[in-house]
PDB file of N, CA and C in Angstrom:
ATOM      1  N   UNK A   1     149.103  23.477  70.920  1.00  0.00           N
ATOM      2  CA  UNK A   1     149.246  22.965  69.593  1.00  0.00           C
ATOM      3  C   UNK A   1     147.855  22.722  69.001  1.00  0.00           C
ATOM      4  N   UNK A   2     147.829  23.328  67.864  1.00  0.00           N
ATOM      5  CA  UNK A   2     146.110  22.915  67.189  1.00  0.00           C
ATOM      6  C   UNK A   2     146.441  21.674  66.230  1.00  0.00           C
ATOM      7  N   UNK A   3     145.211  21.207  66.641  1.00  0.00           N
ATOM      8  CA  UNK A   3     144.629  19.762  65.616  1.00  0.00           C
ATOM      9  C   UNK A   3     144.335  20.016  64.472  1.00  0.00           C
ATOM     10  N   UNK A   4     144.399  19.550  63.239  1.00  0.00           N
ATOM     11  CA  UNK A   4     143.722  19.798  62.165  1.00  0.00           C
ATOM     12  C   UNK A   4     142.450  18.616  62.716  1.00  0.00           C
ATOM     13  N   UNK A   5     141.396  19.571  61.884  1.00  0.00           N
ATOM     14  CA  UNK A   5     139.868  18.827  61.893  1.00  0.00           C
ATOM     15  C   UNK A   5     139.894  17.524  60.140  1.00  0.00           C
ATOM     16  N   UNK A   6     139.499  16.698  60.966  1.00  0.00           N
ATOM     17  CA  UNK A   6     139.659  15.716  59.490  1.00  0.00           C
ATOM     18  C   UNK A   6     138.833  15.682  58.534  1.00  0.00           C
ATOM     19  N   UNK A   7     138.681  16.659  57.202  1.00  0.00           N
ATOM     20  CA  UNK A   7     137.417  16.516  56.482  1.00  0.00           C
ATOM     21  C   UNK A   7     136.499  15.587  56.703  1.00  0.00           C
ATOM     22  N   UNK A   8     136.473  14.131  56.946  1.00  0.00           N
ATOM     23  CA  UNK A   8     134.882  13.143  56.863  1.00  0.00           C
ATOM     24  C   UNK A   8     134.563  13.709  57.779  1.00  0.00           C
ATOM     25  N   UNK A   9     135.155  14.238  59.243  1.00  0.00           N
ATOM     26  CA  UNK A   9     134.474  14.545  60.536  1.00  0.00           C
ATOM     27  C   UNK A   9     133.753  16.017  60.084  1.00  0.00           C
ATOM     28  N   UNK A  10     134.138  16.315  59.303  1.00  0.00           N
ATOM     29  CA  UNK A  10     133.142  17.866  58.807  1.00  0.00           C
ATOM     30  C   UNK A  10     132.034  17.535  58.308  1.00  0.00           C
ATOM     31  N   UNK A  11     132.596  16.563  56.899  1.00  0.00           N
ATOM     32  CA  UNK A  11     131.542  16.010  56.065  1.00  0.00           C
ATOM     33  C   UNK A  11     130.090  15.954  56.824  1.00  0.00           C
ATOM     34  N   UNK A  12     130.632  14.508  58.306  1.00  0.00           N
ATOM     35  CA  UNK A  12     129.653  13.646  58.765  1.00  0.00           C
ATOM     36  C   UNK A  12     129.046  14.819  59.153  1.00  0.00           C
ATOM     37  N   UNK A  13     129.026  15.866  59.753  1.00  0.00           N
ATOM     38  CA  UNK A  13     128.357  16.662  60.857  1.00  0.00           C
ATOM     39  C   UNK A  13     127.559  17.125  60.496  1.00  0.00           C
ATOM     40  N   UNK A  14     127.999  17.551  59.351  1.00  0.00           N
ATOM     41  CA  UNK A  14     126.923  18.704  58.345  1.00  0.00           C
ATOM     42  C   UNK A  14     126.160  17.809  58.021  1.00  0.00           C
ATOM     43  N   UNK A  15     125.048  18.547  58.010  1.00  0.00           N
ATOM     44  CA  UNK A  15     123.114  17.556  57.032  1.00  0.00           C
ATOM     45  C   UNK A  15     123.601  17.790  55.651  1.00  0.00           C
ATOM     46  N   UNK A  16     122.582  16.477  55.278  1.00  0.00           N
ATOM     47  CA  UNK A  16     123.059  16.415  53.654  1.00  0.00           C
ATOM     48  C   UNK A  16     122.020  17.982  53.016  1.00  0.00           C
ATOM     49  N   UNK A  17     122.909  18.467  52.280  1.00  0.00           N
ATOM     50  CA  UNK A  17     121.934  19.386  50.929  1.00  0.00           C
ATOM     51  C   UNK A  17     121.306  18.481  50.045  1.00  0.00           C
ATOM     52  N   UNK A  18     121.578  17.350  50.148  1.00  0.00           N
ATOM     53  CA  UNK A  18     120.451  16.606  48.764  1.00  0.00           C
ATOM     54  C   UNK A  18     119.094  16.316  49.871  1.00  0.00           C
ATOM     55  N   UNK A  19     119.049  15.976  51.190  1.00  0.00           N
ATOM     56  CA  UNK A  19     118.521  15.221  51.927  1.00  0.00           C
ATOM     57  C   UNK A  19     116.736  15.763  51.413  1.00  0.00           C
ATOM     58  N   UNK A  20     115.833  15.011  51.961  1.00  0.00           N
ATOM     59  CA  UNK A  20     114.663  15.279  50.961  1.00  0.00           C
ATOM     60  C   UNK A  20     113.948  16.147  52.729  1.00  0.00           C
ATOM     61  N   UNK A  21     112.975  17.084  52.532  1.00  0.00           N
ATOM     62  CA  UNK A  21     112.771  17.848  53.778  1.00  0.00           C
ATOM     63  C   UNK A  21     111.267  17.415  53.857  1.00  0.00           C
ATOM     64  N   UNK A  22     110.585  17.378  54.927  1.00  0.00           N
ATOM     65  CA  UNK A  22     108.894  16.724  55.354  1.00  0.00           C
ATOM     66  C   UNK A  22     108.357  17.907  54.860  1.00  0.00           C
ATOM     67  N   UNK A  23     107.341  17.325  54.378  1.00  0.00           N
ATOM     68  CA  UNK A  23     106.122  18.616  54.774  1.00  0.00           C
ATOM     69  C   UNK A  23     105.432  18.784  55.581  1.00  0.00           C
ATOM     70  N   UNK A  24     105.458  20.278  56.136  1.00  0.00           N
ATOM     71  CA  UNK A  24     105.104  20.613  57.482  1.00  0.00           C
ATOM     72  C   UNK A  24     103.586  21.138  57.313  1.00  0.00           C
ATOM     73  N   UNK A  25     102.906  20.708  56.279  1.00  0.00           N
ATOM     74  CA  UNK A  25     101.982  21.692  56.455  1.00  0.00           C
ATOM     75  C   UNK A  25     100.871  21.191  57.144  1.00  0.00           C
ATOM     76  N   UNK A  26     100.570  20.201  57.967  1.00  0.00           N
ATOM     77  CA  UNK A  26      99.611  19.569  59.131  1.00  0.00           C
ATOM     78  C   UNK A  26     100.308  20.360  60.548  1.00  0.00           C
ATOM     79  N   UNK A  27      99.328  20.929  61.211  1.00  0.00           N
ATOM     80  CA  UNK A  27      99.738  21.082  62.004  1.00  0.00           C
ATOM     81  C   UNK A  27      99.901  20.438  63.387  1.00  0.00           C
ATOM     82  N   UNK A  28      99.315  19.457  63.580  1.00  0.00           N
ATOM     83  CA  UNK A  28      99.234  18.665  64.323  1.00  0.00           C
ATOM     84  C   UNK A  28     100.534  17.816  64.911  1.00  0.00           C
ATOM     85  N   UNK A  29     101.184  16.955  66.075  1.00  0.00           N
ATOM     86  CA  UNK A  29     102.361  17.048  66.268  1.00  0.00           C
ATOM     87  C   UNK A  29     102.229  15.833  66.038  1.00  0.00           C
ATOM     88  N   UNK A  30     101.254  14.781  65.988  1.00  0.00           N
ATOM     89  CA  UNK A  30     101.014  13.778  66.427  1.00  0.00           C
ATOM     90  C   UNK A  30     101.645  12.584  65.398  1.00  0.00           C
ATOM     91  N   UNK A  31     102.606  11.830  65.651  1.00  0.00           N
ATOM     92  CA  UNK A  31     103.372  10.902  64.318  1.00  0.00           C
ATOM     93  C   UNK A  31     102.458  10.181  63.267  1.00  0.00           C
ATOM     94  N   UNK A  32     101.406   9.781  63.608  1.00  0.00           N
ATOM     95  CA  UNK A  32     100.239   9.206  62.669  1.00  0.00           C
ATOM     96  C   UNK A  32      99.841  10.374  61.952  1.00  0.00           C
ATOM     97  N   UNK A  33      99.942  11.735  62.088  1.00  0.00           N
ATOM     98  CA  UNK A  33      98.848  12.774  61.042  1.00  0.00           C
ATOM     99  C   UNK A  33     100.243  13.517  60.688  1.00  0.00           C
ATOM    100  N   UNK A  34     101.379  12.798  60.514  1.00  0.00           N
ATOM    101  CA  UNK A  34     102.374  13.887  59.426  1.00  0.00           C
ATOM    102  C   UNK A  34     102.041  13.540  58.186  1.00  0.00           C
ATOM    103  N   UNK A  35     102.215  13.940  57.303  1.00  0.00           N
ATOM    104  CA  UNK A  35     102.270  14.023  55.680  1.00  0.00           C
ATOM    105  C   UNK A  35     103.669  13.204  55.499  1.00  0.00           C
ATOM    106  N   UNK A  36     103.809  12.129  54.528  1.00  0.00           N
ATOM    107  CA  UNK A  36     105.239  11.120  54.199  1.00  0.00           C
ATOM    108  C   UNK A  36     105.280  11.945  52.912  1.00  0.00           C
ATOM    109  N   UNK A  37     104.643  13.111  52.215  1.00  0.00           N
ATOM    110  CA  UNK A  37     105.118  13.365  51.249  1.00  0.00           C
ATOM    111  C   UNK A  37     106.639  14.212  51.292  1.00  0.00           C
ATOM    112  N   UNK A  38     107.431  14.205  50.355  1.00  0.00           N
ATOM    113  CA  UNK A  38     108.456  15.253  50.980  1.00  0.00           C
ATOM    114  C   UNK A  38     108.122  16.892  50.138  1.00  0.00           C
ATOM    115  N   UNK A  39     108.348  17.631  51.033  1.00  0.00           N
ATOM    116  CA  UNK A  39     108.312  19.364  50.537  1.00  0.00           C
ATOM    117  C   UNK A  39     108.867  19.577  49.199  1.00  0.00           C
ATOM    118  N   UNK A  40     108.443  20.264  48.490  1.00  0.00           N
ATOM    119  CA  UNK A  40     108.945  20.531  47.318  1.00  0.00           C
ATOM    120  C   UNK A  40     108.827  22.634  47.174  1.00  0.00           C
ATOM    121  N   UNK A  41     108.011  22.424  47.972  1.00  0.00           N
ATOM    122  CA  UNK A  41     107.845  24.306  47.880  1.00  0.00           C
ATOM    123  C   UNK A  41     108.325  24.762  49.404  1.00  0.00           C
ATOM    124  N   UNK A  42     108.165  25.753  49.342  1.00  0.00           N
ATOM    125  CA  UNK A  42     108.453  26.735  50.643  1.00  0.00           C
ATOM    126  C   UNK A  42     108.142  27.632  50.599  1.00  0.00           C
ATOM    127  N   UNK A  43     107.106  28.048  51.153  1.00  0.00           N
ATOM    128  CA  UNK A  43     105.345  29.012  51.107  1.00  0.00           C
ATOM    129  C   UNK A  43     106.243  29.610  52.395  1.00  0.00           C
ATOM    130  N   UNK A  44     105.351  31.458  52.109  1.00  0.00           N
ATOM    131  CA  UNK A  44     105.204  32.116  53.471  1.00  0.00           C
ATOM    132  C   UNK A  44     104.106  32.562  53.367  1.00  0.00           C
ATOM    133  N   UNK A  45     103.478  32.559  54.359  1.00  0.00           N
ATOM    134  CA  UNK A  45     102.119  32.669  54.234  1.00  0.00           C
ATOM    135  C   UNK A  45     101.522  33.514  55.847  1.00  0.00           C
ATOM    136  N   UNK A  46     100.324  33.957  55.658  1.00  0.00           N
ATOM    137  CA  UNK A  46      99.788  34.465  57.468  1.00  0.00           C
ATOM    138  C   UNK A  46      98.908  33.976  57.928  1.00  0.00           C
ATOM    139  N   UNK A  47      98.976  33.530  59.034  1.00  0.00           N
ATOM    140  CA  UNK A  47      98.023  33.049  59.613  1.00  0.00           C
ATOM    141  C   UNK A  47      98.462  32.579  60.709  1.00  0.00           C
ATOM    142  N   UNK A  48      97.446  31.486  61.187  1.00  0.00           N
ATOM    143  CA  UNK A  48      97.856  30.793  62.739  1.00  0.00           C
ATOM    144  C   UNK A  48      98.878  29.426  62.276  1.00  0.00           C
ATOM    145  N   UNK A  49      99.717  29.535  62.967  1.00  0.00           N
ATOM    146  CA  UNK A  49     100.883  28.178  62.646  1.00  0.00           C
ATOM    147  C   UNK A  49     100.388  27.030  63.421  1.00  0.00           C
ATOM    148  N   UNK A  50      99.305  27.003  64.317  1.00  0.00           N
ATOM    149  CA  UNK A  50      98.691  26.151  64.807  1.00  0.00           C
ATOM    150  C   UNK A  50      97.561  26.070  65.586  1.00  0.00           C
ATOM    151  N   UNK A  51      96.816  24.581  66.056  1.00  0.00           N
ATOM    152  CA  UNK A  51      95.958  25.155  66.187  1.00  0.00           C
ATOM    153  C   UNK A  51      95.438  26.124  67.519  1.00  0.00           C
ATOM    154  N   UNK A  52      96.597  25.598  68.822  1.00  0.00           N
ATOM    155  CA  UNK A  52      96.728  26.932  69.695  1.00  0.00           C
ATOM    156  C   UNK A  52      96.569  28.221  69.448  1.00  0.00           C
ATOM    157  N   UNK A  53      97.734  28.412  68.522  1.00  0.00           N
ATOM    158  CA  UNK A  53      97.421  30.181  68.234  1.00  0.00           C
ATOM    159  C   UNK A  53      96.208  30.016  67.174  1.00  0.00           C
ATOM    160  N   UNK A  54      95.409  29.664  66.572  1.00  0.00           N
ATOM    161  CA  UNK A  54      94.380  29.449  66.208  1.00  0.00           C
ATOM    162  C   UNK A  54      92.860  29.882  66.998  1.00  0.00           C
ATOM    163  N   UNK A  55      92.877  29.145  68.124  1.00  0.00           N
ATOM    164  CA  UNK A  55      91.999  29.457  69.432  1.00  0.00           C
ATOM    165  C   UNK A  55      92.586  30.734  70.209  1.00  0.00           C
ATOM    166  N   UNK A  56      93.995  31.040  70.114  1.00  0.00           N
ATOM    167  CA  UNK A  56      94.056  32.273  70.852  1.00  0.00           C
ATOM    168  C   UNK A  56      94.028  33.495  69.938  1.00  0.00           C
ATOM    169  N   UNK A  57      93.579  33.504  68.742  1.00  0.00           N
ATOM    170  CA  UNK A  57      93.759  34.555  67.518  1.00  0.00           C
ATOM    171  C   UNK A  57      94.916  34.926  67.358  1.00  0.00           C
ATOM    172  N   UNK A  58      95.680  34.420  67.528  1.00  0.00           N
ATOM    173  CA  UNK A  58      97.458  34.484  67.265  1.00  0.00           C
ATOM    174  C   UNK A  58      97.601  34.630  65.991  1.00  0.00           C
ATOM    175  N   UNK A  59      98.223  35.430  65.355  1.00  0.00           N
ATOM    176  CA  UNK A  59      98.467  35.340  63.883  1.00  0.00           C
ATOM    177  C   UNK A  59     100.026  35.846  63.598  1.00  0.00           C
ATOM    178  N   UNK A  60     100.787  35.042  62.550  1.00  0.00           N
ATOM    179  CA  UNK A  60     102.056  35.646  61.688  1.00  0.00           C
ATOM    180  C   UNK A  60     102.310  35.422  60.347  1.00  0.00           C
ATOM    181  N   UNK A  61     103.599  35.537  59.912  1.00  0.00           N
ATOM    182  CA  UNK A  61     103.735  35.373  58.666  1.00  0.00           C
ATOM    183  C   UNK A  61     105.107  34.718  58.889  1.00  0.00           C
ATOM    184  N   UNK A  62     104.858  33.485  58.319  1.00  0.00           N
ATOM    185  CA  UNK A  62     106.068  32.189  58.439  1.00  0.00           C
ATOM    186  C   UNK A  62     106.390  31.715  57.234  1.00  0.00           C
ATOM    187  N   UNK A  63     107.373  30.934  57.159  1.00  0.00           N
ATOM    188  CA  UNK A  63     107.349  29.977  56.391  1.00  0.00           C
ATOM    189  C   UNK A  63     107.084  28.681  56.612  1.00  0.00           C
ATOM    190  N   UNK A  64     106.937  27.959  55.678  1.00  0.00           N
ATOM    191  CA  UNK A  64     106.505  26.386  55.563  1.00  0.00           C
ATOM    192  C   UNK A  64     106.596  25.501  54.574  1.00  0.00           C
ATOM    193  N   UNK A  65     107.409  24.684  54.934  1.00  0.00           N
ATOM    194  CA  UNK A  65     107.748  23.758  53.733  1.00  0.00           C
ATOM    195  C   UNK A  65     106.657  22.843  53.598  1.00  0.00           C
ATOM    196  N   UNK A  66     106.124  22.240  52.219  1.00  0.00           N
ATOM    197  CA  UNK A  66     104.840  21.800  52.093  1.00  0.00           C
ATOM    198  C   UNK A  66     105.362  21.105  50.331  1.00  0.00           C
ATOM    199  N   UNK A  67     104.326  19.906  50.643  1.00  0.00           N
ATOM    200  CA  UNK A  67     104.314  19.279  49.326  1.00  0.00           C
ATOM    201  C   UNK A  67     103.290  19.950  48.469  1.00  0.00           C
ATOM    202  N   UNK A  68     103.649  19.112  46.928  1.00  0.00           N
ATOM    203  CA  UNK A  68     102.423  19.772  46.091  1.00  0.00           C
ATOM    204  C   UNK A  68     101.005  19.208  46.245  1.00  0.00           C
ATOM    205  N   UNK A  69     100.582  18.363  46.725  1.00  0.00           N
ATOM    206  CA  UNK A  69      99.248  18.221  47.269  1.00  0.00           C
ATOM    207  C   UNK A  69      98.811  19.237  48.208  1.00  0.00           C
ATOM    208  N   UNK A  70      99.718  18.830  49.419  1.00  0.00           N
ATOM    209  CA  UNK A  70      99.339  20.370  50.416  1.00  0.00           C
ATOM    210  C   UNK A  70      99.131  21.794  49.933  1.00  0.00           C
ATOM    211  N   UNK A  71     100.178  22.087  49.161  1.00  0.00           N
ATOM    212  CA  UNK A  71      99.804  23.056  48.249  1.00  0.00           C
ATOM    213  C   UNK A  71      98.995  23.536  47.829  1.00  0.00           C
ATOM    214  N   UNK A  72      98.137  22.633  47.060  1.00  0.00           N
ATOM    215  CA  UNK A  72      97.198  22.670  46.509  1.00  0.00           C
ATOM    216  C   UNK A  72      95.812  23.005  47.465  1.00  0.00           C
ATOM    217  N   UNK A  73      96.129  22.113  48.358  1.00  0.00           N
ATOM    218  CA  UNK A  73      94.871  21.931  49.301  1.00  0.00           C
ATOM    219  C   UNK A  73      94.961  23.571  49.881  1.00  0.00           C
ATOM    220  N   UNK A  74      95.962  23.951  50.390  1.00  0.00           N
ATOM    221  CA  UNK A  74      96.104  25.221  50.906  1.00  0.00           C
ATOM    222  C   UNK A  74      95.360  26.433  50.017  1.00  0.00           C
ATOM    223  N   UNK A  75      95.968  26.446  48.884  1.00  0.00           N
ATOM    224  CA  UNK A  75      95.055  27.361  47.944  1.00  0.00           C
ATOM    225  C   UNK A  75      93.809  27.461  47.854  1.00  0.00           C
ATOM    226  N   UNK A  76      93.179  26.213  47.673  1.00  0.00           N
ATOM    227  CA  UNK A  76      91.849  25.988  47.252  1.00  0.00           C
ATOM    228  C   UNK A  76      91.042  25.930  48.776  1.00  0.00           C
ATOM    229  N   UNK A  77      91.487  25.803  50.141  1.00  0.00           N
ATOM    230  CA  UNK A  77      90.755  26.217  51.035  1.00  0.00           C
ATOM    231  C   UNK A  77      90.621  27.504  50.996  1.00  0.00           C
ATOM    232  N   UNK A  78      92.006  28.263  51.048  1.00  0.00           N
ATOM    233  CA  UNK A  78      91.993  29.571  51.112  1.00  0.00           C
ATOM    234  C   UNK A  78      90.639  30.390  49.939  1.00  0.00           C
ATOM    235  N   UNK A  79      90.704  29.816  48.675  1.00  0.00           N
ATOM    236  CA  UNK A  79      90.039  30.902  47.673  1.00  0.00           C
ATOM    237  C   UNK A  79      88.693  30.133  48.076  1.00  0.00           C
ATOM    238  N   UNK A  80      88.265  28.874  48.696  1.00  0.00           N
ATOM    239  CA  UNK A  80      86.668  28.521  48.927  1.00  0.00           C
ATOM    240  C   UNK A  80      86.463  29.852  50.110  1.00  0.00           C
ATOM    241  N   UNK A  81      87.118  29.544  51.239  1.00  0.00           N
ATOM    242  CA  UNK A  81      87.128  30.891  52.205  1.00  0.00           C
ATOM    243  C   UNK A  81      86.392  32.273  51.539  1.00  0.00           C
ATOM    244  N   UNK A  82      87.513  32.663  50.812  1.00  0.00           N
ATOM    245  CA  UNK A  82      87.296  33.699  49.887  1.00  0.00           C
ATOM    246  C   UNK A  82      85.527  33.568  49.098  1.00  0.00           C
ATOM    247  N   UNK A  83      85.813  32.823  48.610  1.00  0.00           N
ATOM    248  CA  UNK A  83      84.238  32.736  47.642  1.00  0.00           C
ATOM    249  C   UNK A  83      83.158  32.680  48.529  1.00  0.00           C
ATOM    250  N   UNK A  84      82.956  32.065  49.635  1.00  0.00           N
ATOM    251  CA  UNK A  84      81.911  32.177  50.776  1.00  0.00           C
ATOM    252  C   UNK A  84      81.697  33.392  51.264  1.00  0.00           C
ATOM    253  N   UNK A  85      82.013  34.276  51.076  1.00  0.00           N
ATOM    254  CA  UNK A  85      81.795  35.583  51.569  1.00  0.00           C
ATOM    255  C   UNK A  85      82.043  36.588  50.243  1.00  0.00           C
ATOM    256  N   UNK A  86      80.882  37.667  50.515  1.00  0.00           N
ATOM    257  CA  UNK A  86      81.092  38.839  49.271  1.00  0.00           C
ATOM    258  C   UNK A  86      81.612  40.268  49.406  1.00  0.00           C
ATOM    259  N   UNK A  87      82.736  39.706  50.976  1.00  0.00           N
ATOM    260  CA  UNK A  87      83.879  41.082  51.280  1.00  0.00           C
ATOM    261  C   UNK A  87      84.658  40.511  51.543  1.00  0.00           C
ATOM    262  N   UNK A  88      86.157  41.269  51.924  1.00  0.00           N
ATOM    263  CA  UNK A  88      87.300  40.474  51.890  1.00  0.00           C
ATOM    264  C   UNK A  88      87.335  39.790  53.509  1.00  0.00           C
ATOM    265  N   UNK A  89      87.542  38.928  53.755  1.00  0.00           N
ATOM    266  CA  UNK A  89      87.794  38.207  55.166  1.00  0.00           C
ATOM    267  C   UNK A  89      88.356  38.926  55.868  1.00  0.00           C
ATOM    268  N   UNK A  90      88.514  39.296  57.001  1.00  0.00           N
ATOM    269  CA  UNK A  90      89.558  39.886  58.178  1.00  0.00           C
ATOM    270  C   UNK A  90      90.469  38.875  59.170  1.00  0.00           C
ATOM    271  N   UNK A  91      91.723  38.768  59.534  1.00  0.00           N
ATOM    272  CA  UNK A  91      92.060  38.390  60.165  1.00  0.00           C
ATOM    273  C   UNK A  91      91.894  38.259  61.355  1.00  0.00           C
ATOM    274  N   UNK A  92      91.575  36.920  62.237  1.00  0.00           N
ATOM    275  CA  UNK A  92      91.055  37.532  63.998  1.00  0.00           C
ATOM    276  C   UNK A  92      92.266  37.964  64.913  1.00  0.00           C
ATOM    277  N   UNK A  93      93.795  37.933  64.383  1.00  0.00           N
ATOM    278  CA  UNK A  93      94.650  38.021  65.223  1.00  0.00           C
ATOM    279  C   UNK A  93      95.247  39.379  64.858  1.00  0.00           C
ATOM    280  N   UNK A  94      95.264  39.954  63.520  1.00  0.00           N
ATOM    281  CA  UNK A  94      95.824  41.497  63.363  1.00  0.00           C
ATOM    282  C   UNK A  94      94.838  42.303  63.034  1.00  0.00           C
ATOM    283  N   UNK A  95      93.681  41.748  62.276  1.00  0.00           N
ATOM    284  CA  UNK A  95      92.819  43.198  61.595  1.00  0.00           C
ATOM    285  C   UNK A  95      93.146  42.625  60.132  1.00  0.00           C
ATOM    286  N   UNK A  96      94.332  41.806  59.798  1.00  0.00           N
ATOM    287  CA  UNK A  96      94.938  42.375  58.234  1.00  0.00           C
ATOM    288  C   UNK A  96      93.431  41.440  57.120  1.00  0.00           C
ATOM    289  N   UNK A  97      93.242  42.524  56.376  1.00  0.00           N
ATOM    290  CA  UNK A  97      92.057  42.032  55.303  1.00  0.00           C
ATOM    291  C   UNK A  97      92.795  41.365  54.166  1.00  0.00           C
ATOM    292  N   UNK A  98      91.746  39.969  53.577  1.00  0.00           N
ATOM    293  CA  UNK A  98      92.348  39.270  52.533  1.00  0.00           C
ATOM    294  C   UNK A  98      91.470  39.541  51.180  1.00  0.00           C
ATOM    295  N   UNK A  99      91.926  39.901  50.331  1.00  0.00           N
ATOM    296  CA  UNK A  99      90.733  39.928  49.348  1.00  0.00           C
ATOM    297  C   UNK A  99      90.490  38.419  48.173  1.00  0.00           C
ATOM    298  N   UNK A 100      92.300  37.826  48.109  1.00  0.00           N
ATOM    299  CA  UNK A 100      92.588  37.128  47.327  1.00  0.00           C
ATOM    300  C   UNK A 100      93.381  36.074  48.032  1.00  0.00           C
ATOM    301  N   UNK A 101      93.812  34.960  47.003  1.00  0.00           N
ATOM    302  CA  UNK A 101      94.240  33.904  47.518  1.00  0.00           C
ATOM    303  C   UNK A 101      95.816  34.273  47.988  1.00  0.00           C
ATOM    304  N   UNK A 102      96.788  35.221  47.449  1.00  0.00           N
ATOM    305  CA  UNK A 102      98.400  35.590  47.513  1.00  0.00           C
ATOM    306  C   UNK A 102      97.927  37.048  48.620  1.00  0.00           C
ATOM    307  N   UNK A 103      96.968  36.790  49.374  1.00  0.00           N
ATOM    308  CA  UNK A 103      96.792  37.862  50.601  1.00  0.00           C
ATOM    309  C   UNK A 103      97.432  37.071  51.798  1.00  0.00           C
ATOM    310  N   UNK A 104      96.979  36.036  51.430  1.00  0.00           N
ATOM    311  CA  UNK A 104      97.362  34.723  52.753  1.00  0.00           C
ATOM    312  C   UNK A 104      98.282  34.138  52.619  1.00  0.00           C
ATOM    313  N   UNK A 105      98.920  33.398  51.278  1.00  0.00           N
ATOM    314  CA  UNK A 105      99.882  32.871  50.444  1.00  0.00           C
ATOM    315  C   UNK A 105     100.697  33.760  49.767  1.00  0.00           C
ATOM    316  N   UNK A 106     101.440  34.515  50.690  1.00  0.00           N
ATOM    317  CA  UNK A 106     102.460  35.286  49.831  1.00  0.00           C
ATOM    318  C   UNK A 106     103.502  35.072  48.963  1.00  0.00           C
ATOM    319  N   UNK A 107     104.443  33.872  48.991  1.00  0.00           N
ATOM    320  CA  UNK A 107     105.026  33.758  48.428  1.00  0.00           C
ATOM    321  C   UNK A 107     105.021  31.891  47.846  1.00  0.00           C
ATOM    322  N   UNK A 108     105.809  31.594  46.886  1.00  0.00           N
ATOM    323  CA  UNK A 108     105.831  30.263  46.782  1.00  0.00           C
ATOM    324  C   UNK A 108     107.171  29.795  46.246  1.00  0.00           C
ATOM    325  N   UNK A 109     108.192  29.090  47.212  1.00  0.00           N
ATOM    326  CA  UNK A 109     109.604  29.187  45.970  1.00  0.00           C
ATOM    327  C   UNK A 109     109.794  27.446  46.417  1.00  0.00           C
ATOM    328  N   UNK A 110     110.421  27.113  44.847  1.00  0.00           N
ATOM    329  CA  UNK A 110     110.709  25.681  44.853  1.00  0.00           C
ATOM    330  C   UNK A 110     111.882  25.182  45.872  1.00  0.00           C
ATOM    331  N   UNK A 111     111.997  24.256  46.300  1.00  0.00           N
ATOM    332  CA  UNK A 111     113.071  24.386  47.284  1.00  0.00           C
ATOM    333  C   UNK A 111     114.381  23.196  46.410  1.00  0.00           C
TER     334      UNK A 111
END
């Protein structure tokens, strides 16, 4: 004989869609160096997702939920990067060359 499932017990299970999401964009694991801002974007971007694959030249293309400060900060490291040098940067983990700031920061969608 089957049970019916009681809608609140669905309700409860499922995560809220309003719920507000962290920003991940520190990479560090450590509870004192998270960001309390909450994400408002959701960047994919390439590079090292941390700083392990960082030291091992590990490189991908992820996503990351990130506030608009982080945001910001992300860009404007990326294009200082860029401006310090008068060719495009190379990646140490694929080869892939950046010339511009949406080489590294591919995408940006509001969440």
């Amino acid at each position: 004989m089957m049970t019916a499932v009681h809608p609140a017990a669905i309700d409860a299970a499922l995560p809220s869609l309003d719920a507000e999401v962290a920003c991940e964009a520190i990479a560090c694991s450590h509870p004192e160096h998270q960001c309390q801002t909450p994400a408002r974007w959701r960047i994919r971007m390439h590079g090292a997702r941390d700083e392990a694959d960082h030291r091992a030249a590990r490189c991908s293309t992820f996503a990351l939920p990130v506030c608009d400060p982080h945001l910001g900060d992300l860009k404007r490291v990326v294009a200082d990067d860029l401006a310090r040098h008068n060719h495009p940067l190379r990646c140490t983990g694929c080869g892939a060359e950046f010339a511009q700031v949406s080489d590294v920061i591919l995408e940006v969608h509001p969440l």
